[in-house]
N, C-alpha and C. Protein backbone atom coordinates (compact mmCIF):
# COMPACT_ATOMS: atom_id res chain seq x y z
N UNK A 1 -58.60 -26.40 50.62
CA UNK A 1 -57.96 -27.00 51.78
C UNK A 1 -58.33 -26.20 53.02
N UNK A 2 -58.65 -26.83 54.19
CA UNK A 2 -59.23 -26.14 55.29
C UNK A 2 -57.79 -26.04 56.34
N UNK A 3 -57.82 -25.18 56.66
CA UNK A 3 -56.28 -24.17 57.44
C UNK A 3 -56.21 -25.06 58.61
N UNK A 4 -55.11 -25.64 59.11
CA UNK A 4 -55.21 -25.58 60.54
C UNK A 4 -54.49 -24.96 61.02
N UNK A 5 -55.50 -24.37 62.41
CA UNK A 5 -55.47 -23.31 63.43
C UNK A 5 -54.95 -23.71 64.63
N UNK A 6 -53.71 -23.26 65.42
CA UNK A 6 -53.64 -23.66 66.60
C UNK A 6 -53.04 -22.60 67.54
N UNK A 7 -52.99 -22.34 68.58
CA UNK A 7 -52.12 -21.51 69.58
C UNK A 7 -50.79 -21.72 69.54
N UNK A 8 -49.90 -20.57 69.67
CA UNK A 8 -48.69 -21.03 69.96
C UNK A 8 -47.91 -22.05 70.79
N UNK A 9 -48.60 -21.96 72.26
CA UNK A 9 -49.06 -22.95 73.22
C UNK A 9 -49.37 -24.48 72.74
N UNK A 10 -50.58 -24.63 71.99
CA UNK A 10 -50.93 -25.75 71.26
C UNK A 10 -49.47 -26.48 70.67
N UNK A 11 -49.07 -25.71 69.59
CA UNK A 11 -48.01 -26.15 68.79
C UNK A 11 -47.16 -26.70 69.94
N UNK A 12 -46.69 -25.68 71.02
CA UNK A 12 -45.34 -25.89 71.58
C UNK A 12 -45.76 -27.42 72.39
N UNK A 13 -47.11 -28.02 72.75
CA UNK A 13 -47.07 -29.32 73.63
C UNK A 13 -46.96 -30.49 72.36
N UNK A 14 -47.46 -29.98 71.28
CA UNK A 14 -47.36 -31.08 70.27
C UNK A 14 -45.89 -31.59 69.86
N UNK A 15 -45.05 -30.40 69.61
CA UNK A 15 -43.87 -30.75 68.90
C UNK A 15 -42.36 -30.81 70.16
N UNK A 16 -41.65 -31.54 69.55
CA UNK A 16 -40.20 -30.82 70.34
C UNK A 16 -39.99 -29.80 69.91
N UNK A 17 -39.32 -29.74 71.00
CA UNK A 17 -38.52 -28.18 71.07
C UNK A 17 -37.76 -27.39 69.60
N UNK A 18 -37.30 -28.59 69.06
CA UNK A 18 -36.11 -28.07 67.72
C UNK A 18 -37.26 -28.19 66.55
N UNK A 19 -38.87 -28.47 66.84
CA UNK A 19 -39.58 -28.72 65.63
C UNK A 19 -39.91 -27.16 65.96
N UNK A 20 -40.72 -27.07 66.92
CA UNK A 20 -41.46 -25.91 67.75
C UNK A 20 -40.08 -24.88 67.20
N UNK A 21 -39.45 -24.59 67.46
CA UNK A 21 -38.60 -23.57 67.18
C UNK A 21 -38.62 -23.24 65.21
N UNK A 22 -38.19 -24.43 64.67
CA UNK A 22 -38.37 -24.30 63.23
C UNK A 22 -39.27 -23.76 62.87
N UNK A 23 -40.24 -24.64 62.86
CA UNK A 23 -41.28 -24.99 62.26
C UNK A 23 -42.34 -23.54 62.80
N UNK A 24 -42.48 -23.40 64.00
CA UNK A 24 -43.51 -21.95 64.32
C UNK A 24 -42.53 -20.89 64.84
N UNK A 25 -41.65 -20.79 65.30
CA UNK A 25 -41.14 -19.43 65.25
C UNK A 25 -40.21 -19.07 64.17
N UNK A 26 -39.77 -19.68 62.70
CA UNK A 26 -38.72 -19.73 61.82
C UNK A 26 -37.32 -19.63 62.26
N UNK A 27 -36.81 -20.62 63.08
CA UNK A 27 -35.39 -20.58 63.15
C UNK A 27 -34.91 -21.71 62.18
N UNK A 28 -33.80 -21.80 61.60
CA UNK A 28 -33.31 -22.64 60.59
C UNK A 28 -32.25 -23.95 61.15
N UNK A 29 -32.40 -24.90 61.19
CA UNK A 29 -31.63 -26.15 62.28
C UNK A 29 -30.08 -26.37 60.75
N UNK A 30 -29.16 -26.11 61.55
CA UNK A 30 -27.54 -26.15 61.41
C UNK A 30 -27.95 -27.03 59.71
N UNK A 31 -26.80 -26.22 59.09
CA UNK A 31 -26.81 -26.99 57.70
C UNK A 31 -25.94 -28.78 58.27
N UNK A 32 -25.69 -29.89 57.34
CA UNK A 32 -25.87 -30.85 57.59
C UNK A 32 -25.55 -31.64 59.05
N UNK A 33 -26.61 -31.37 59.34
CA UNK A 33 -27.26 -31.99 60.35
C UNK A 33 -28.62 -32.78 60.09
N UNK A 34 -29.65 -32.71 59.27
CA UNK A 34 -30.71 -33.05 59.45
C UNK A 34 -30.90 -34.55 58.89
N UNK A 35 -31.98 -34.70 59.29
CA UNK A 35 -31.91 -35.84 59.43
C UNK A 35 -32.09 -36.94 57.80
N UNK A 36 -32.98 -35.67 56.77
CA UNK A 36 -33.05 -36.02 55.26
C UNK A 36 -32.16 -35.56 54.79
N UNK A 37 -31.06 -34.91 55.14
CA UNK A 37 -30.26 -33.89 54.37
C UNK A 37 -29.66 -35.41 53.10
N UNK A 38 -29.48 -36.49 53.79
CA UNK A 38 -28.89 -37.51 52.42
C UNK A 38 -29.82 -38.23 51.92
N UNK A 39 -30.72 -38.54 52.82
CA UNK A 39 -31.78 -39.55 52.48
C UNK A 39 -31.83 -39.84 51.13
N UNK A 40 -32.24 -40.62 50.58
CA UNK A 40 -32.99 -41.54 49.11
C UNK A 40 -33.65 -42.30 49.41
N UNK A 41 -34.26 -42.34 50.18
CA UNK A 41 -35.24 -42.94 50.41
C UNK A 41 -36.42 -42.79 49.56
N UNK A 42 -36.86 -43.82 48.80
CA UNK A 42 -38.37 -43.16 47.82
C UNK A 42 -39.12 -43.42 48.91
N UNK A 43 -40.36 -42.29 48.81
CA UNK A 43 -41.58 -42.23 49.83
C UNK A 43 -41.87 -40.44 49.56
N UNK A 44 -43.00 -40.23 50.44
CA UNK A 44 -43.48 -38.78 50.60
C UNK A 44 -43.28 -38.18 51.82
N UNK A 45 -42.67 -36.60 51.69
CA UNK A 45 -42.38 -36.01 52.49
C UNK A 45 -43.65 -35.06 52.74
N UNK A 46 -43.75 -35.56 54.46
CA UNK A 46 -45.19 -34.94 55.26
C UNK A 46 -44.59 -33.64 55.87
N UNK A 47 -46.00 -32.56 56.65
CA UNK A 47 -45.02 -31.57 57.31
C UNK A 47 -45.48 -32.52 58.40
N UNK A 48 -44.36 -31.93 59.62
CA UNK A 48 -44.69 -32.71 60.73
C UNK A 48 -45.58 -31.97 61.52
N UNK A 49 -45.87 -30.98 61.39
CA UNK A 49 -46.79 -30.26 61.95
C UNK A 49 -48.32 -30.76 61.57
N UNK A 50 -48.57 -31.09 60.35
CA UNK A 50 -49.93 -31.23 60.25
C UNK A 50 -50.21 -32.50 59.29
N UNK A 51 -49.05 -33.29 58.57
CA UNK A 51 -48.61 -34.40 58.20
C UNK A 51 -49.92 -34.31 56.75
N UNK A 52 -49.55 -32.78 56.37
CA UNK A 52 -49.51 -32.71 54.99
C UNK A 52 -48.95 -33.49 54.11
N UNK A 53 -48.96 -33.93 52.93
CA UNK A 53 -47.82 -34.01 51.96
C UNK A 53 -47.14 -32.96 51.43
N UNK A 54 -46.45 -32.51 51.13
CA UNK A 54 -45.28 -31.89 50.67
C UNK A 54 -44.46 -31.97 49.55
N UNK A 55 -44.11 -32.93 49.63
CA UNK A 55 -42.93 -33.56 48.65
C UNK A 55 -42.61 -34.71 48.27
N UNK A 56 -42.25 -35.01 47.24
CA UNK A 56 -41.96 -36.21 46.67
C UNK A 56 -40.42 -36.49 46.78
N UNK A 57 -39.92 -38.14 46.85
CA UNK A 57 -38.52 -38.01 46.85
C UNK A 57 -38.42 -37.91 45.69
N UNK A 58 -39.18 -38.22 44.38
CA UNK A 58 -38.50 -38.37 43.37
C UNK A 58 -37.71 -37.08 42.54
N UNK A 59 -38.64 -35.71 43.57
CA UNK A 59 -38.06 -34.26 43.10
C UNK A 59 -37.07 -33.88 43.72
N UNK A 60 -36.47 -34.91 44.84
CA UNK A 60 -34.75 -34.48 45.77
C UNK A 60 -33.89 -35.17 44.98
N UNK A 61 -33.29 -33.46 45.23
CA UNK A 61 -31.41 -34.03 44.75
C UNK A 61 -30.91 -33.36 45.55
N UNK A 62 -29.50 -33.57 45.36
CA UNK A 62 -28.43 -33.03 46.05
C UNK A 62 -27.49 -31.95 45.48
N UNK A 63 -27.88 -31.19 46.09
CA UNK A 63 -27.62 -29.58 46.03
C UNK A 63 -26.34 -29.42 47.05
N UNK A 64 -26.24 -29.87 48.02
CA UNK A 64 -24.91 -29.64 48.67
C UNK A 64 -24.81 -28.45 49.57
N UNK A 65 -25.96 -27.92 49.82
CA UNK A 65 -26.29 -26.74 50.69
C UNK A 65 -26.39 -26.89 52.43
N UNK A 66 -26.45 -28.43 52.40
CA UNK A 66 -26.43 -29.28 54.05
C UNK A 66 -28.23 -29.25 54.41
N UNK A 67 -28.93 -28.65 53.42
CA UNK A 67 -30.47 -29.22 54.16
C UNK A 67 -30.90 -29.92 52.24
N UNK A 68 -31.99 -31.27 52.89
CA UNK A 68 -32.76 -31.53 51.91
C UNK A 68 -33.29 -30.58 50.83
N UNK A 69 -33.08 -31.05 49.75
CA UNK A 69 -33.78 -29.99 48.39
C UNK A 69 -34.31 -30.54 47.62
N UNK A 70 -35.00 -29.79 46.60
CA UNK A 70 -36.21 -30.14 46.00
C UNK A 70 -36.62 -29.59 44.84
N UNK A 71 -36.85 -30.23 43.64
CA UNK A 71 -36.58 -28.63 42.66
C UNK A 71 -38.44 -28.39 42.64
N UNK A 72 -39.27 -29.18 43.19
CA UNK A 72 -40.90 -29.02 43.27
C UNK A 72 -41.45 -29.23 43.96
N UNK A 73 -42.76 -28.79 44.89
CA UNK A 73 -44.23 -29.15 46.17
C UNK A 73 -44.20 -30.45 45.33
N UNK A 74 -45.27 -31.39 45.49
CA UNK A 74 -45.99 -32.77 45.42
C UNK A 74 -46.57 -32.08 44.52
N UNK A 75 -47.60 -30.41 44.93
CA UNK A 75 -48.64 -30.18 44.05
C UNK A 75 -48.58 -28.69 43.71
N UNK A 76 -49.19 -27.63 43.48
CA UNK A 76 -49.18 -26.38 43.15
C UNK A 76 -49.66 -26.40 44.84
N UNK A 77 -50.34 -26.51 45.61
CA UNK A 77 -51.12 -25.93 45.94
C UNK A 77 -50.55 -26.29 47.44
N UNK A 78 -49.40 -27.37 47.87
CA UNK A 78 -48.97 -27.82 49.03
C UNK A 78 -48.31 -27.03 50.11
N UNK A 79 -47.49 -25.86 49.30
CA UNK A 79 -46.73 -24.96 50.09
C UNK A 79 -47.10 -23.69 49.49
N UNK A 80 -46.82 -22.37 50.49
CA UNK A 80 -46.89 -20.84 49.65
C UNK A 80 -45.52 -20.42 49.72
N UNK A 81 -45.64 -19.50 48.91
CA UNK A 81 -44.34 -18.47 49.17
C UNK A 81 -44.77 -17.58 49.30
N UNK A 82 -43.60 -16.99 50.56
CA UNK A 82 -43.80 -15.95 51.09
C UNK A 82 -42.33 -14.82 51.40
N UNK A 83 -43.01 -13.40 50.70
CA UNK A 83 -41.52 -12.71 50.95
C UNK A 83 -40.84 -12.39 51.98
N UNK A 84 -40.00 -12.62 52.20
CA UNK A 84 -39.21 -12.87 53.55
C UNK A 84 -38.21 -11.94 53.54
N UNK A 85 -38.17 -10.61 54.34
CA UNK A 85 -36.77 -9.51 53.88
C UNK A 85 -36.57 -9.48 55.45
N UNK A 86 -35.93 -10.58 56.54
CA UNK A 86 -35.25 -11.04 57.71
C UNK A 86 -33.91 -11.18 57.70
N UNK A 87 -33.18 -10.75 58.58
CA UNK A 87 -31.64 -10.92 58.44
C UNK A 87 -30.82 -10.20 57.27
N UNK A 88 -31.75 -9.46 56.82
CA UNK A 88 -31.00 -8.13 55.76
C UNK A 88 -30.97 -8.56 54.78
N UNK A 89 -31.78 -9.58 54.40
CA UNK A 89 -31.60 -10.33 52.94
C UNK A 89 -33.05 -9.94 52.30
N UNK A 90 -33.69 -10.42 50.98
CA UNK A 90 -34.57 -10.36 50.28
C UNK A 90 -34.76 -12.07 49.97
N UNK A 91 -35.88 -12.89 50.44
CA UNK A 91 -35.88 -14.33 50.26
C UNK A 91 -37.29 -14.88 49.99
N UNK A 92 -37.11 -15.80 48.96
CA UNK A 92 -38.66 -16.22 49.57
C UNK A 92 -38.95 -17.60 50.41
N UNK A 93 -39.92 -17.47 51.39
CA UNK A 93 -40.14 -18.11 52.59
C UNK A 93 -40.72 -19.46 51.69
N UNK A 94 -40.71 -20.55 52.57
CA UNK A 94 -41.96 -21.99 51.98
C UNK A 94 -42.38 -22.34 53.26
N UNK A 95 -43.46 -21.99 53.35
CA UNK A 95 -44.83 -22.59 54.22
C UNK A 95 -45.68 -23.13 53.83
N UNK A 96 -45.81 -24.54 54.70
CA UNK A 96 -47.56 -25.37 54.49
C UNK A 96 -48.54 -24.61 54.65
N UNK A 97 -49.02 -24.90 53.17
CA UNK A 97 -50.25 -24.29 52.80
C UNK A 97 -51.29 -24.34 53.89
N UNK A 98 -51.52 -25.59 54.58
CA UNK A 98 -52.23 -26.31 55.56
C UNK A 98 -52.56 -25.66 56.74
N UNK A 99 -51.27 -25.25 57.38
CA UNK A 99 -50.99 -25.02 59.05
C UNK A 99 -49.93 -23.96 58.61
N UNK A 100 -49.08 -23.27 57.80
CA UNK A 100 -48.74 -22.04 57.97
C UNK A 100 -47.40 -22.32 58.58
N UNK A 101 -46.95 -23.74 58.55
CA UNK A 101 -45.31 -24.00 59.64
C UNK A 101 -44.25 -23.56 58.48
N UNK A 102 -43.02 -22.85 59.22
CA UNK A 102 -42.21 -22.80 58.44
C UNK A 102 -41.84 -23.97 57.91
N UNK A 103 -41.12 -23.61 56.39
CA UNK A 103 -40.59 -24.97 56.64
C UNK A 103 -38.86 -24.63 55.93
N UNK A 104 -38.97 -23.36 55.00
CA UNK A 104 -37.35 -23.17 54.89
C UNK A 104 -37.67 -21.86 53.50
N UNK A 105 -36.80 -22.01 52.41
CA UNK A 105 -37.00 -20.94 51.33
C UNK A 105 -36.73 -21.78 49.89
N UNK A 106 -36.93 -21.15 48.96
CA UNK A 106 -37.01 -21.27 47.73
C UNK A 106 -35.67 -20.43 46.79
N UNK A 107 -35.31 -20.97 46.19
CA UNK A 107 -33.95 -20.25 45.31
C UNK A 107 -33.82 -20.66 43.87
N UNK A 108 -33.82 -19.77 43.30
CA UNK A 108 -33.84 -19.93 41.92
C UNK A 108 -32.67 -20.55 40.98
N UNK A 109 -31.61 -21.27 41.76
CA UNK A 109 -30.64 -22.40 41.55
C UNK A 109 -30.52 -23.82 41.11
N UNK A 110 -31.91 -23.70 40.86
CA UNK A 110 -32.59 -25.56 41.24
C UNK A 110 -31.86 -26.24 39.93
N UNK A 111 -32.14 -27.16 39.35
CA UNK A 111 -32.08 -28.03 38.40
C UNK A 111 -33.25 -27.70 37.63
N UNK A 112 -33.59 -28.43 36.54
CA UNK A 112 -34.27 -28.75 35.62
C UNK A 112 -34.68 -29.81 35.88
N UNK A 113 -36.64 -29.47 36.06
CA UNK A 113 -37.16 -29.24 35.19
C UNK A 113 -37.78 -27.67 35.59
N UNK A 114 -37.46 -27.29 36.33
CA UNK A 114 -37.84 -26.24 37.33
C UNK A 114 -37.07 -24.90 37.50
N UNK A 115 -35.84 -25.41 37.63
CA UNK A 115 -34.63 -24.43 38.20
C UNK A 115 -34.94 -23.81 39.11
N UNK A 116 -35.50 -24.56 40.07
CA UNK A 116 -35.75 -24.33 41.48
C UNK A 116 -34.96 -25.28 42.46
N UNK A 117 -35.04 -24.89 43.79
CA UNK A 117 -33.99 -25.05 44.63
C UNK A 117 -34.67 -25.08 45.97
N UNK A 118 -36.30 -25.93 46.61
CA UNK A 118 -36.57 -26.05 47.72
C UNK A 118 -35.95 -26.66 48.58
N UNK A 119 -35.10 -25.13 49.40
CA UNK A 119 -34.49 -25.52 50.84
C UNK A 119 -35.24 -25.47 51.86
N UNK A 120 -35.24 -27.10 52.64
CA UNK A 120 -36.18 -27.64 53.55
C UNK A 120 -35.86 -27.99 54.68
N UNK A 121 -35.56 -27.50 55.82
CA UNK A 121 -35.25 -27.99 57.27
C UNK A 121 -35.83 -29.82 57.40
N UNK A 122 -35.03 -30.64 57.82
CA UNK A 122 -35.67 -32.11 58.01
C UNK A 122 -36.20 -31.84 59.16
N UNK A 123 -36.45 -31.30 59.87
CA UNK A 123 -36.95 -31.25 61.34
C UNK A 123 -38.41 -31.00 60.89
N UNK A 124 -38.72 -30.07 59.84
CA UNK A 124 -40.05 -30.28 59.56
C UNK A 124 -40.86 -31.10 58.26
N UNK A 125 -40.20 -31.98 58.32
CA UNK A 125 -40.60 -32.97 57.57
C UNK A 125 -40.51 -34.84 58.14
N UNK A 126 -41.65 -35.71 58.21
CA UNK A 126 -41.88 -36.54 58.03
C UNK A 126 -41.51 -37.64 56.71
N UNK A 127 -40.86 -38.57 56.73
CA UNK A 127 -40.92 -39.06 55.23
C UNK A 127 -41.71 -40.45 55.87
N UNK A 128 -42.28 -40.60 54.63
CA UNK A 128 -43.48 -41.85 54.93
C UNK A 128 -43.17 -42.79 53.44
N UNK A 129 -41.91 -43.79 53.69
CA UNK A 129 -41.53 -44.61 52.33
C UNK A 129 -42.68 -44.65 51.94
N UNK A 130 -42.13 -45.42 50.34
CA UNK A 130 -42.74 -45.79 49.17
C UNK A 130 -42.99 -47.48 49.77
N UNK A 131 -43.55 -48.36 49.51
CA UNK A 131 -43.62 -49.80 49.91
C UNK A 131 -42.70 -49.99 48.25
N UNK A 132 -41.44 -51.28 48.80
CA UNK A 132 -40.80 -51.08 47.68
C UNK A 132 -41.84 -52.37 46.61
């Protein structure tokens, strides 16, 4: 997968303000508030930054944490983790593989089949339904 590269600058004319803040400087947008936090919608979740794929709805459930979750990427290879020891904690980060945007953390709480727990800001995510 070939990286995309942009200026901070760049990012900040592309996105709003509350993406631009998430998404490239890692601030986290208010637990339920967002805009997938209930969604069921079947379709694929893009980043909005570089309108990757990401995620599948069929791997969201409801965790009850106030942001969208996920117990899996779409693929191995869609998001990284990254160790994150910010705010006095020990965490791991989830960034598009793609463009490097935040997009939230990973917790070892999840469900089965995984027992994973991808917590995802909706601000950086796109969902693009399923055609029913």
């Amino acid at each position: 997968m070939d990286k995309l590269e942009k200026t901070l600058e760049e990012w900040k004319e592309m996105l709003d303000p509350e993406q631009y803040q998430v998404c490239r400087l890692k601030a986290t947008e208010r637990p339920f508030t967002g805009k997938y936090n209930m969604t069921k919608t079947p379709g694929v979740y893009h980043c909005v930054c570089c309108n990757e794929p990401l995620f599948d709805s069929s791997t969201k459930f409801d965790s009850g944490c106030g942001w969208p979750s996920f117990y899996a990427p779409i693929e191995g290879s869609a998001v990284v983790e990254v160790r994150d020891i910010s705010h006095g904690m020990i965490r791991t980060e989830v960034v598009c593989a793609k463009c490097d945007a935040h997009l939230g953390h990973v917790f070892p709480d999840g469900p089965p089949p995984t027992g994973l727990r991808y917590c995802i800001n909706s601000v950086c995510l796109d969902l693009v339904p399923r055609d029913a």
